[in-house]
N, C-alpha and C. Protein backbone atom coordinates (compact mmCIF):
# COMPACT_ATOMS: atom_id res chain seq x y z
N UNK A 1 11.17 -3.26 6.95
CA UNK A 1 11.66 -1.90 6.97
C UNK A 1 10.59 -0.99 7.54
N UNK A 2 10.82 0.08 8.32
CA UNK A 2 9.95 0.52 9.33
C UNK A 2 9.89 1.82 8.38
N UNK A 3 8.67 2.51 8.19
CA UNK A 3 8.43 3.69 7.44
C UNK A 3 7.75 4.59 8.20
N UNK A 4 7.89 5.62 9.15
CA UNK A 4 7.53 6.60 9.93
C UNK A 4 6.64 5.39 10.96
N UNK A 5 7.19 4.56 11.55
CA UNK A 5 6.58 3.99 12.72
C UNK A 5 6.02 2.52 12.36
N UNK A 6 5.21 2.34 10.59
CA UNK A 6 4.81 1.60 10.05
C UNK A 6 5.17 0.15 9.65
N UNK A 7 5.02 -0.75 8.87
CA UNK A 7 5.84 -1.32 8.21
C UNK A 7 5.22 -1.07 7.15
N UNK A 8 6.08 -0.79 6.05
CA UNK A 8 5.66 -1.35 4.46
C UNK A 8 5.17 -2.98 4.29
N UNK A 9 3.84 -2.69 3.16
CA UNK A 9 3.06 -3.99 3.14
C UNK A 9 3.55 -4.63 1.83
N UNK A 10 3.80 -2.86 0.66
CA UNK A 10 3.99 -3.48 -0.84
C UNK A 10 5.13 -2.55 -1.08
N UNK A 11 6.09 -2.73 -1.65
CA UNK A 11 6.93 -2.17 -2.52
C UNK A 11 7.00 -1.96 -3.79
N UNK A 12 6.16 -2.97 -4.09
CA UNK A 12 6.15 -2.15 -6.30
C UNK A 12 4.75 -1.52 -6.43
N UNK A 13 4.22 -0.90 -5.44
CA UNK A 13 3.47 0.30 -5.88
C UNK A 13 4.38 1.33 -6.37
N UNK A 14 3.41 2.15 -7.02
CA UNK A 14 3.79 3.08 -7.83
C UNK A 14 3.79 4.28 -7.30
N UNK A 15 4.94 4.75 -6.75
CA UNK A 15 5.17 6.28 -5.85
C UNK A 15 5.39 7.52 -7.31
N UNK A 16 4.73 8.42 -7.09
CA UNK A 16 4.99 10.04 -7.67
C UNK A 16 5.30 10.65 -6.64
N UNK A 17 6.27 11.45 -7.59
CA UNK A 17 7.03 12.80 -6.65
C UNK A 17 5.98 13.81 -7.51
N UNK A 18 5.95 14.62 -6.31
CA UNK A 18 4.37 15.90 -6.64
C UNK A 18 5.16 16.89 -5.76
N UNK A 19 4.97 18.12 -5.95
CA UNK A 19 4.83 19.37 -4.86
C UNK A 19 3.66 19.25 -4.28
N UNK A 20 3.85 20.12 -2.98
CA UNK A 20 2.58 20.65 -2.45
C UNK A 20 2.99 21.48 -1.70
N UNK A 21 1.79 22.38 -0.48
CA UNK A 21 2.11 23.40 0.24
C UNK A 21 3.59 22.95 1.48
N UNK A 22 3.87 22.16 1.40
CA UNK A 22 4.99 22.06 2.43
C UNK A 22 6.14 21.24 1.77
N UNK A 23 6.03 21.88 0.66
CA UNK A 23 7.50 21.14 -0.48
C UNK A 23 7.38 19.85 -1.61
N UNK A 24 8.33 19.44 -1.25
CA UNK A 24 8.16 17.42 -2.16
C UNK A 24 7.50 16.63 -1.53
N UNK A 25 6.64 16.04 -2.42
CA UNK A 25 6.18 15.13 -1.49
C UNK A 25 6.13 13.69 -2.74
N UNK A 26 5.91 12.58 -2.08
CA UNK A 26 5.85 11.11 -2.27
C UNK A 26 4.05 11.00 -2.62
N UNK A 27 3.77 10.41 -3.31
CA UNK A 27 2.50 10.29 -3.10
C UNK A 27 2.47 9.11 -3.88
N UNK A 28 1.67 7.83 -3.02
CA UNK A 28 1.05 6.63 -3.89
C UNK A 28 -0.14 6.74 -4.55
N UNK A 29 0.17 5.54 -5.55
CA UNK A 29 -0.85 5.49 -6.83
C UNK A 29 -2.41 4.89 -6.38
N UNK A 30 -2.04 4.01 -5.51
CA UNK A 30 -3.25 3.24 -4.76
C UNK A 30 -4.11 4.00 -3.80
N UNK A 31 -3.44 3.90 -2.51
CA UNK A 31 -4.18 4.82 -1.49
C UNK A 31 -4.31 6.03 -1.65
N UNK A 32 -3.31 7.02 -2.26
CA UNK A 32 -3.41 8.02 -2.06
C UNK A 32 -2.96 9.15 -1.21
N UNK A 33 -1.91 8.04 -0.30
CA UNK A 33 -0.82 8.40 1.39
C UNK A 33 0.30 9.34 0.43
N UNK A 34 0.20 10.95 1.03
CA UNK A 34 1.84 11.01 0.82
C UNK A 34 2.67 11.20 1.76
N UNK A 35 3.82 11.65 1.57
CA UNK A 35 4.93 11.43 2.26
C UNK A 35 5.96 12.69 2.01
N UNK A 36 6.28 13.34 3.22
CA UNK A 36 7.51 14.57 2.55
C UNK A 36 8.37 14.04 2.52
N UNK A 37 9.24 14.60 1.17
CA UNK A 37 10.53 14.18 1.53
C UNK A 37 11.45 14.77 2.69
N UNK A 38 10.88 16.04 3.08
CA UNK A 38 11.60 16.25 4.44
C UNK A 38 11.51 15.64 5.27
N UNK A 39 10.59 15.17 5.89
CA UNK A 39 10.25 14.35 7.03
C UNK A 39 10.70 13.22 6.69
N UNK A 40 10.64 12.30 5.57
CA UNK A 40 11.72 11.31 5.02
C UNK A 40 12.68 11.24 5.58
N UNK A 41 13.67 12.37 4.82
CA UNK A 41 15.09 12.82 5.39
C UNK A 41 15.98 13.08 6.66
N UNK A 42 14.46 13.55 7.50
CA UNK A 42 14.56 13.58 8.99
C UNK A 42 14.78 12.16 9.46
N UNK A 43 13.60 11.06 9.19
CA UNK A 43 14.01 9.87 9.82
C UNK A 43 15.10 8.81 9.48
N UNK A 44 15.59 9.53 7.76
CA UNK A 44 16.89 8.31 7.90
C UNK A 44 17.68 9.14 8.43
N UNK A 45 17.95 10.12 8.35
CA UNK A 45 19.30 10.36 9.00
C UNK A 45 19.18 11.00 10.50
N UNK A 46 18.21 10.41 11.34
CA UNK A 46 18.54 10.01 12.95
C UNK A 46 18.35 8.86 12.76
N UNK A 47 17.82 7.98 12.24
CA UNK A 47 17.53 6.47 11.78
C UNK A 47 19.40 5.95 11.95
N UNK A 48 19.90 6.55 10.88
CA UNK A 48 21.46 6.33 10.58
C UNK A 48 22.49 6.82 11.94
N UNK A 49 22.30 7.73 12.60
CA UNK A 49 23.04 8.24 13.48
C UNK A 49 23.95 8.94 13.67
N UNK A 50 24.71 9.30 12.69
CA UNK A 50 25.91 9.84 11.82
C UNK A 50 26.44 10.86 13.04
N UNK A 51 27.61 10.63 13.14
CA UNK A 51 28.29 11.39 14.02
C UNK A 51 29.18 12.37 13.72
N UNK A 52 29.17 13.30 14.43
CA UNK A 52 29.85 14.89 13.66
C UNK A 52 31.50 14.80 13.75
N UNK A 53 32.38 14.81 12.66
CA UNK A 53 33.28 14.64 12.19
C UNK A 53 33.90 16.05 13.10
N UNK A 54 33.63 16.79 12.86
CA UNK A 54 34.07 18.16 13.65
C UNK A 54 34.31 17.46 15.69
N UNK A 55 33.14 17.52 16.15
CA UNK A 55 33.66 17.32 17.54
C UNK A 55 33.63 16.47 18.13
N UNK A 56 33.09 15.13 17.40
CA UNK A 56 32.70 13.52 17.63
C UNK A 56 32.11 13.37 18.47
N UNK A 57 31.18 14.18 19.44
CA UNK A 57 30.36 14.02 20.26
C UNK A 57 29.28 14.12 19.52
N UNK A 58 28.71 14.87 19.18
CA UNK A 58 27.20 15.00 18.39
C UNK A 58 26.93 14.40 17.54
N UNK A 59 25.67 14.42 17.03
CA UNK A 59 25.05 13.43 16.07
C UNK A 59 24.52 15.33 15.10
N UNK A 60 24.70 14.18 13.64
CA UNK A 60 24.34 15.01 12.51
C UNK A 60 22.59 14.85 12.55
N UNK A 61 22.34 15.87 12.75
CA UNK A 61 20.38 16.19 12.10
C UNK A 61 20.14 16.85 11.06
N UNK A 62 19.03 16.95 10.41
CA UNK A 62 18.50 17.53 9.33
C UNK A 62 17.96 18.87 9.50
N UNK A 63 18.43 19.93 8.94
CA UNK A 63 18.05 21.34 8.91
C UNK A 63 17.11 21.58 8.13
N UNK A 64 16.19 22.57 7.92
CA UNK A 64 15.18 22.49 6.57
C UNK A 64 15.07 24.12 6.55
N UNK A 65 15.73 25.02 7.14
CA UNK A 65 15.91 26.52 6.44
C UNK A 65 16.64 26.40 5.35
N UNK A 66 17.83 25.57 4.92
CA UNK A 66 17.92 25.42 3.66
C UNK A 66 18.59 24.09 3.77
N UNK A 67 18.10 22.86 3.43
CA UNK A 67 18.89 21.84 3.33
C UNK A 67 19.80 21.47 3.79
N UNK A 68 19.96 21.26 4.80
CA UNK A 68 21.35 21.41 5.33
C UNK A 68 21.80 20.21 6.85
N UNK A 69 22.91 18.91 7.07
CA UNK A 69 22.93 18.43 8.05
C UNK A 69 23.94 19.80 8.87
N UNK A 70 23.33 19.47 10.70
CA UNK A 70 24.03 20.32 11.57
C UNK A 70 23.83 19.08 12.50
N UNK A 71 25.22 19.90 13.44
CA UNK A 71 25.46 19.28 14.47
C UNK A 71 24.27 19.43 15.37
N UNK A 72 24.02 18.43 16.47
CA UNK A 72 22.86 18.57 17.40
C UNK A 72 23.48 19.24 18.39
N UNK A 73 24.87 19.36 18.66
CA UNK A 73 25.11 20.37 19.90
C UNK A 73 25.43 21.56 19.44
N UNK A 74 24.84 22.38 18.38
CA UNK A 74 25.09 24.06 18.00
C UNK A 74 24.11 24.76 19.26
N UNK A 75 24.94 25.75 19.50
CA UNK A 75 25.99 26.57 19.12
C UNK A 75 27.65 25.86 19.41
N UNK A 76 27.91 24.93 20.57
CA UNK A 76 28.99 24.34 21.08
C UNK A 76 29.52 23.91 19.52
N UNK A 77 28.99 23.34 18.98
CA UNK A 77 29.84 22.53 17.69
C UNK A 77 28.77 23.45 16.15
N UNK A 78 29.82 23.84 15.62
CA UNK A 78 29.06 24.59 14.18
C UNK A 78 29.28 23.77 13.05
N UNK A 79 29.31 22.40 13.11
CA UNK A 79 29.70 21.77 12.08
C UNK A 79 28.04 21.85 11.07
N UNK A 80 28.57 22.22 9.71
CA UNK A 80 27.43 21.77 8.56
C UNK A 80 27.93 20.90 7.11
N UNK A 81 26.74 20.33 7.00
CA UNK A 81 27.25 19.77 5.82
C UNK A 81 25.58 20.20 4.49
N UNK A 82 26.24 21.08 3.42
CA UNK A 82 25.43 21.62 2.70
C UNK A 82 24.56 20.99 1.64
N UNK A 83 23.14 20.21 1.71
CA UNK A 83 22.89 19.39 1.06
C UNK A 83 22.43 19.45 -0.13
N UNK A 84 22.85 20.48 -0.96
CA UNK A 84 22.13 20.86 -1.90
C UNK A 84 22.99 21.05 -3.10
């Protein structure tokens, strides 16, 4: 499984969810690597591909003014889906 470019080495490390200055973040018990969950969110869902139900041309992306998937062809397609 590919993790921002990477591969994962271990899986039963021990991840905390923490704040910090740029929101949620992931942070391991070992190294000390964290991880946003925005930027997370960003890569599964272009990872996934999800296609916009509204005009079936576009692909759904991740918004982060407030949580939110949008179509990649706005203004042409205003489809949202509210993730919160």
């Amino acid at each position: 499984m590919s993790y921002f470019g990477k591969e994962l080495q271990s899986v039963d490390l021990l991840w905390r969810l923490r704040g910090g200055r740029d929101g949620l973040l992931f942070s391991c018990s070992e190294c000390r690597k964290t991880v946003s969950l925005r930027r997370l969110a960003e890569e599964l869902i272009a990872e996934l591909g999800l296609q916009c139900p509204r005009c079936g041309e576009g692909k759904l992306c991740y918004r982060t003014s407030s949580p939110f998937l949008g179509c990649d062809r706005f203004p042409a397609c205003r489809y949202t889906l509210d993730l919160q």
